[in-house]
Protein backbone atom coordinates (compact mmCIF):
# COMPACT_ATOMS: atom_id res chain seq x y z
CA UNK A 1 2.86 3.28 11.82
CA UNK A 2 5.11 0.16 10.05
CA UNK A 3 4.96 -3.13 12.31
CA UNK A 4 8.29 -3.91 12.07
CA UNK A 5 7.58 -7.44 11.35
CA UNK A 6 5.78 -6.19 8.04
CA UNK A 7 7.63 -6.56 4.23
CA UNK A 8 6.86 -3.76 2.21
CA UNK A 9 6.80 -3.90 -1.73
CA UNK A 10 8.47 -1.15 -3.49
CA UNK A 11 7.62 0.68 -6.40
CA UNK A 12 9.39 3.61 -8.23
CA UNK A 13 7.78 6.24 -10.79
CA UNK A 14 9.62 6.87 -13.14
CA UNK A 15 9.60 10.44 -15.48
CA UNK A 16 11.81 7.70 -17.90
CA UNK A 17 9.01 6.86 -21.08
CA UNK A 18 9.59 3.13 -22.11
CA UNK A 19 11.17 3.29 -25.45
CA UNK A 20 12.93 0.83 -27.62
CA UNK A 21 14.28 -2.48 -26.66
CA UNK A 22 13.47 -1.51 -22.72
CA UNK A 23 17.01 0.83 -22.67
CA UNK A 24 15.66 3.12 -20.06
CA UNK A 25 13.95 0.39 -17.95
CA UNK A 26 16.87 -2.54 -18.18
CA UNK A 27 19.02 0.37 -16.92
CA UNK A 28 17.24 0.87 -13.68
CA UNK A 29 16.66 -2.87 -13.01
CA UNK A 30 20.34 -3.51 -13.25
CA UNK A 31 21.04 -1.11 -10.43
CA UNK A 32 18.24 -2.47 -8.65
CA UNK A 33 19.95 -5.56 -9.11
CA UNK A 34 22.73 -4.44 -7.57
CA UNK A 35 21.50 -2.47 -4.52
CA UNK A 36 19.17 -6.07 -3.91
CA UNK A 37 22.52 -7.98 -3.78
CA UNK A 38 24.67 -5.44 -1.47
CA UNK A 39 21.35 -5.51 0.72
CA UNK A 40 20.59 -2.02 0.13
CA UNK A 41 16.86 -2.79 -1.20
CA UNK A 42 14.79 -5.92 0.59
CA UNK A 43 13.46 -6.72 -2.75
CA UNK A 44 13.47 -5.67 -6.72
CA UNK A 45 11.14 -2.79 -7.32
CA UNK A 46 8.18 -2.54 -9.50
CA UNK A 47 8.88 0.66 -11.93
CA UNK A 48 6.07 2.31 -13.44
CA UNK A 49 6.88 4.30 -16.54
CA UNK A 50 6.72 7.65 -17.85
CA UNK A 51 6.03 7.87 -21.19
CA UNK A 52 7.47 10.00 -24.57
CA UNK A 53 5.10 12.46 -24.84
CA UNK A 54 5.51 14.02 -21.11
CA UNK A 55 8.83 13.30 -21.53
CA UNK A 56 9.29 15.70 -24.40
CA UNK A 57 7.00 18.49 -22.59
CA UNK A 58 9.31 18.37 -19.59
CA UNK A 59 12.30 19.61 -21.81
CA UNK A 60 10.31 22.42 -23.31
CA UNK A 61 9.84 23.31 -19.24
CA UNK A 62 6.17 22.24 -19.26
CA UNK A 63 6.12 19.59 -16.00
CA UNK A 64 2.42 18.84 -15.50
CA UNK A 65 2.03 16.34 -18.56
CA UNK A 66 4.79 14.47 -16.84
CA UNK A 67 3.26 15.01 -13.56
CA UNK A 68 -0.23 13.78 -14.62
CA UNK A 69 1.35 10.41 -15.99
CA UNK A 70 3.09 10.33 -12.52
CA UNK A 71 -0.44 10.55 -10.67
CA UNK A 72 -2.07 8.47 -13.15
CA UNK A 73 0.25 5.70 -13.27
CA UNK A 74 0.16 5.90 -9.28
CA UNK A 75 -3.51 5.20 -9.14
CA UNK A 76 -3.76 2.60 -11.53
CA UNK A 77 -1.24 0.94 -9.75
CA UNK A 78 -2.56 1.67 -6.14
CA UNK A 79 -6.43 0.45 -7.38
CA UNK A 80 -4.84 -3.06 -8.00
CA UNK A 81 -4.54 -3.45 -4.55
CA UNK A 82 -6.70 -2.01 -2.55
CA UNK A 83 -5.74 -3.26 0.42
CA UNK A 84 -2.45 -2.15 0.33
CA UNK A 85 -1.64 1.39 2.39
CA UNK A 86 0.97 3.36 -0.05
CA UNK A 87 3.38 6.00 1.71
């Protein structure tokens, strides 16, 4: 159970592969910019990346690359804090 009087960080994962000049990424943070100012979000999230190769697979209707870089980039994430409990 969430203590109420606990923050929690948020992070996204994102299919979205980081390309050129941060397109796909500045895109996101600007509505996270905006849901942090109407107090929709407590914070601005951390968004971990898909990346161009999955990306491509999913639109030939293969998902698991895409899937895989999900879980992977989930892990990596989650082992840099340990203590942390992810939901």
């Amino acid at each position: 159970e969430w203590p109420p009087h606990w923050r929690g960080n948020l992070a996204f994962l994102s299919a979205r592969p980081h390309v050129y000049k941060d397109w796909s990424q500045a895109k996101s943070y600007k509505l996270f910019s905006q849901l942090k100012k109407s107090h929709n979000l407590h914070t601005t999230p951390t968004l971990l990346a898909g990346e161009l190769f999955s990306s491509f697979q999913m639109f030939r209707g293969d998902f698991n690359p895409m899937a895989h870089k999900k879980a992977q980039n989930f892990f990596e994430y989650s082992s840099l804090y340990p203590e942390y409990k992810f939901v």
